[in-house]
Protein backbone atom coordinates (compact mmCIF):
# COMPACT_ATOMS: atom_id res chain seq x y z
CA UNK A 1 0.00 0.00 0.00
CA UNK A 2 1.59 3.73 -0.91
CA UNK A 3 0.87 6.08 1.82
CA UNK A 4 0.29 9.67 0.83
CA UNK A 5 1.40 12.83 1.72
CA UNK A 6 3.53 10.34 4.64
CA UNK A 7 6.95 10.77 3.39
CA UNK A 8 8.33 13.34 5.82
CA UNK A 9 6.72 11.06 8.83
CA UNK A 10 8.37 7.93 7.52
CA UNK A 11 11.70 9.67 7.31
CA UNK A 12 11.44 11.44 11.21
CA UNK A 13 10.80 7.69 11.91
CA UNK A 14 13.38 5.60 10.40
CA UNK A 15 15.79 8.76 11.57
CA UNK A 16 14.34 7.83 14.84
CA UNK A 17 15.44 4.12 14.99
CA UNK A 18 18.54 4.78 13.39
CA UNK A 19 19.62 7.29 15.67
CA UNK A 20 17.74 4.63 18.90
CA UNK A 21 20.27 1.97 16.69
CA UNK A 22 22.97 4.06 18.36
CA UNK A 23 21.91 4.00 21.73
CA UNK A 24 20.28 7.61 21.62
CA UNK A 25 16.15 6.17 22.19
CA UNK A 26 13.81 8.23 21.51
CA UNK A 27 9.60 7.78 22.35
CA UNK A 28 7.36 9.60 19.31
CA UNK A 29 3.36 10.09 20.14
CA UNK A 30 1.55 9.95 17.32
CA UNK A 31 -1.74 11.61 17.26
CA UNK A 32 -4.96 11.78 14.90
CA UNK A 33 -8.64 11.51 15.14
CA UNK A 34 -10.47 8.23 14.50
CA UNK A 35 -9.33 6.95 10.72
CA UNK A 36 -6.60 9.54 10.21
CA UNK A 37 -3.90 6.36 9.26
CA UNK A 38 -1.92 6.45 12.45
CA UNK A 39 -1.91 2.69 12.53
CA UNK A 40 -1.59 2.72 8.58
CA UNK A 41 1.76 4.89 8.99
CA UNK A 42 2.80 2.08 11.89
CA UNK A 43 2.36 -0.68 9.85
CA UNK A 44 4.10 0.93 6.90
CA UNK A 45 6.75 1.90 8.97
CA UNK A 46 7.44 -1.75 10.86
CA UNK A 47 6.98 -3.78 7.62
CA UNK A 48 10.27 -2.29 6.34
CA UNK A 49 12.21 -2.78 10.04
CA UNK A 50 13.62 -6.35 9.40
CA UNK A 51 17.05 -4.72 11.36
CA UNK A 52 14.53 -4.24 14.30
CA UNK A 53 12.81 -6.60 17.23
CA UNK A 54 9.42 -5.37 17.13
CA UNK A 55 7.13 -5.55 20.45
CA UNK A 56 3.36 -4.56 19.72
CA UNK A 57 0.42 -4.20 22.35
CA UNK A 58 -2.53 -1.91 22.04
CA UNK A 59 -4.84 -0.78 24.95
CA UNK A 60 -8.71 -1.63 24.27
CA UNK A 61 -11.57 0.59 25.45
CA UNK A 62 -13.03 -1.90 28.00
CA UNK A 63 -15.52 -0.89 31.05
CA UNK A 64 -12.54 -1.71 33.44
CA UNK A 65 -9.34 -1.70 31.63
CA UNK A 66 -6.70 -4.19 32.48
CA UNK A 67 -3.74 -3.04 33.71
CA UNK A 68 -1.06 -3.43 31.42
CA UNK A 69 -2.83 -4.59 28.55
CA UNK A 70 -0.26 -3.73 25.89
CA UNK A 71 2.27 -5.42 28.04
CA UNK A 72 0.49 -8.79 28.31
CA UNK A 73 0.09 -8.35 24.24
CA UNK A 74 3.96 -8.09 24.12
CA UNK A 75 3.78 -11.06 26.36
CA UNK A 76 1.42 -13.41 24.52
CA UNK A 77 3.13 -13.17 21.67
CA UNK A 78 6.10 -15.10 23.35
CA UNK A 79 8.98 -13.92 21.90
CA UNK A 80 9.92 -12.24 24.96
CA UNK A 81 11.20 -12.84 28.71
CA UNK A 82 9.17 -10.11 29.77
CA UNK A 83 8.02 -10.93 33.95
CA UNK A 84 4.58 -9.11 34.63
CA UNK A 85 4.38 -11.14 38.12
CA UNK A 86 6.32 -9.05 40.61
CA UNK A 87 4.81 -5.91 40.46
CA UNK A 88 4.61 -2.59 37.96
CA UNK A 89 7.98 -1.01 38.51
CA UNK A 90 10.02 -4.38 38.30
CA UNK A 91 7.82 -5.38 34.90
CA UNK A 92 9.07 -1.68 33.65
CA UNK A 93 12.57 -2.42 34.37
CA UNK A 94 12.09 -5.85 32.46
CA UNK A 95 10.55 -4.11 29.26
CA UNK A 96 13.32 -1.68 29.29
CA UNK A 97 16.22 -4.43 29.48
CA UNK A 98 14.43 -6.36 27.08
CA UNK A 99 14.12 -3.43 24.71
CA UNK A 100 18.20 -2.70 25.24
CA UNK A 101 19.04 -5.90 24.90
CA UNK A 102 20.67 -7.83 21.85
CA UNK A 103 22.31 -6.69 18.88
CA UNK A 104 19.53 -4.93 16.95
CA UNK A 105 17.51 -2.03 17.90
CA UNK A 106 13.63 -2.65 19.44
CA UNK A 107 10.38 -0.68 18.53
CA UNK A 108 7.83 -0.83 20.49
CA UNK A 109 4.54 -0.16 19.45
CA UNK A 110 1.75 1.39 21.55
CA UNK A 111 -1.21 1.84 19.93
CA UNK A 112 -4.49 3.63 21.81
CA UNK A 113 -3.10 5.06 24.62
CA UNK A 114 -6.74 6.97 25.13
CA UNK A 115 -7.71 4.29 26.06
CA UNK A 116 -5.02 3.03 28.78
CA UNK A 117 -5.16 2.49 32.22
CA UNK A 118 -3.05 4.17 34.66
CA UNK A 119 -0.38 1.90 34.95
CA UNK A 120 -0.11 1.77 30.95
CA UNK A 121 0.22 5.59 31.34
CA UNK A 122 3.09 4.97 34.54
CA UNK A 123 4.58 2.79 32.33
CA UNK A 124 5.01 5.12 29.41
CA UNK A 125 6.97 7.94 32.18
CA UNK A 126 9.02 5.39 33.05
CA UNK A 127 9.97 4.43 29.55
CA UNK A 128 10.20 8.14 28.59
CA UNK A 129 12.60 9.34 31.29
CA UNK A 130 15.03 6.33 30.56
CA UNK A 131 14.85 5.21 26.89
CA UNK A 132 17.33 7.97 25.65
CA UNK A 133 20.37 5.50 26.36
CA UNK A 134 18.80 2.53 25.04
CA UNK A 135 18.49 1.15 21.64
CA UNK A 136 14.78 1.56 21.14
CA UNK A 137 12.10 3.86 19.38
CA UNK A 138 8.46 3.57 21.36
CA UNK A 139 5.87 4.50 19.09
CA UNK A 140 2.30 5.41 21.04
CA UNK A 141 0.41 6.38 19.21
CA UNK A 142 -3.79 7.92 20.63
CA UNK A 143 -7.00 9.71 19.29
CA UNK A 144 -6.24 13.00 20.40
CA UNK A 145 -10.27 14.15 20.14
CA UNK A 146 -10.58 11.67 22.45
CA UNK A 147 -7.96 13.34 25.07
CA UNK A 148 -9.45 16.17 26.67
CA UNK A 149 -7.56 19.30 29.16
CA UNK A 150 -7.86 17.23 32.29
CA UNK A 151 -7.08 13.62 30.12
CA UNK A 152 -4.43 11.63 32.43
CA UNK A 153 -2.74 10.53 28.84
CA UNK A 154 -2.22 14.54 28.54
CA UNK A 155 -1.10 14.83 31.96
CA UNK A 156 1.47 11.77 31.03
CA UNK A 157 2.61 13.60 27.84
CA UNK A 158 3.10 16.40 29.10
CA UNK A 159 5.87 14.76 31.44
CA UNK A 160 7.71 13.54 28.88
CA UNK A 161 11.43 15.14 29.00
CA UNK A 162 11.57 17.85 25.51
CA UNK A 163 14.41 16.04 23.98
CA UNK A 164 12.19 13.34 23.30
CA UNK A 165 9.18 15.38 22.14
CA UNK A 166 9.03 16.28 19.24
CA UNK A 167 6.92 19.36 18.68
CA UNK A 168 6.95 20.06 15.34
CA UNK A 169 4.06 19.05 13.32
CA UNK A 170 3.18 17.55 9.66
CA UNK A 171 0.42 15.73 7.24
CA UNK A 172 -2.98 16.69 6.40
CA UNK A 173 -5.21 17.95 8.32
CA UNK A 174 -6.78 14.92 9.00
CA UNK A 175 -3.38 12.87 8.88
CA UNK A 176 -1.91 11.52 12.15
CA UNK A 177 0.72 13.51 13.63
CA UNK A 178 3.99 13.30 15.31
CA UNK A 179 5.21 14.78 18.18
């Protein structure tokens, strides 16, 4: 599938991992209303990462969310050491050595963070205040029409140390955007 008008986002991205292939991680929100192609850009984006692990969970908009849904995703899938038993900090610490470890850089994929729970959201200030020195790019990506002034996810963004946000801006209108 050809993505339009997508080019510059692609290019921030695979700058991204190739600079998180160095050690220098970075964590990219990436923001849209509902059917803007933020998970079309994601999945364009992964297909060409064969140089990459890739870890993928998504958050679902249940009555009561699960706590670390995305994690137990990541999990499930099996490919992974990742230890959810002993508690939210020490499964943190696991995704992050598990994301620095081995030869290749890791993405990790977030997808509807409106939706998340608030250890999902602890988990995503933990990963943003440490993944600069680690060889990963975290990708979240959320409907931001769904995140209002007093939203916990905006409360978590807004946390998230400036070298890692990016602030500028691109696509359509209705594309998704990264920041």
């Amino acid at each position: 599938m050809e993505l339009l008008e997508r080019e510059e986002h692609l290019r921030r991205l695979d700058a991204a991992l190739a600079q998180a292939a160095l050690g220098r991680g970075r964590l990219f929100a990436i923001s849209g209303e509902a059917g803007a192609g933020k998970t079309t850009l994601i999945e364009a984006f992964s297909s060409g990462q064969a140089a990459a692990n890739i870890y993928r969970g998504a958050c679902e908009n249940l009555s009561t969310p699960e706590p670390l849904l995305p994690l137990r995703d990541i999990a499930r899938a099996g490919d992974t050491q990742l230890d959810l038993s002993k508690g939210n900090v020490a499964a943190f610490e696991n995704l992050l050595s598990m994301l620095g470890h081995g030869t290749k850089p890791a993405l990790l994929i977030v997808e509807d963070v409106h939706w998340a729970d608030a250890a999902t959201l602890d988990m995503i200030r933990f990963l943003a205040r440490r993944i600069a020195g680690v060889k990963a790019l975290v990708l979240v990506t959320y409907r931001d029409d769904e995140v209002g002034a007093r939203s916990p996810l905006r409360d978590a963004l807004k946390q998230i140390p400036l070298k890692l946000h990016h602030s500028r801006r691109g696509g359509s209108k209705r594309g998704p955007r990264l920041c």
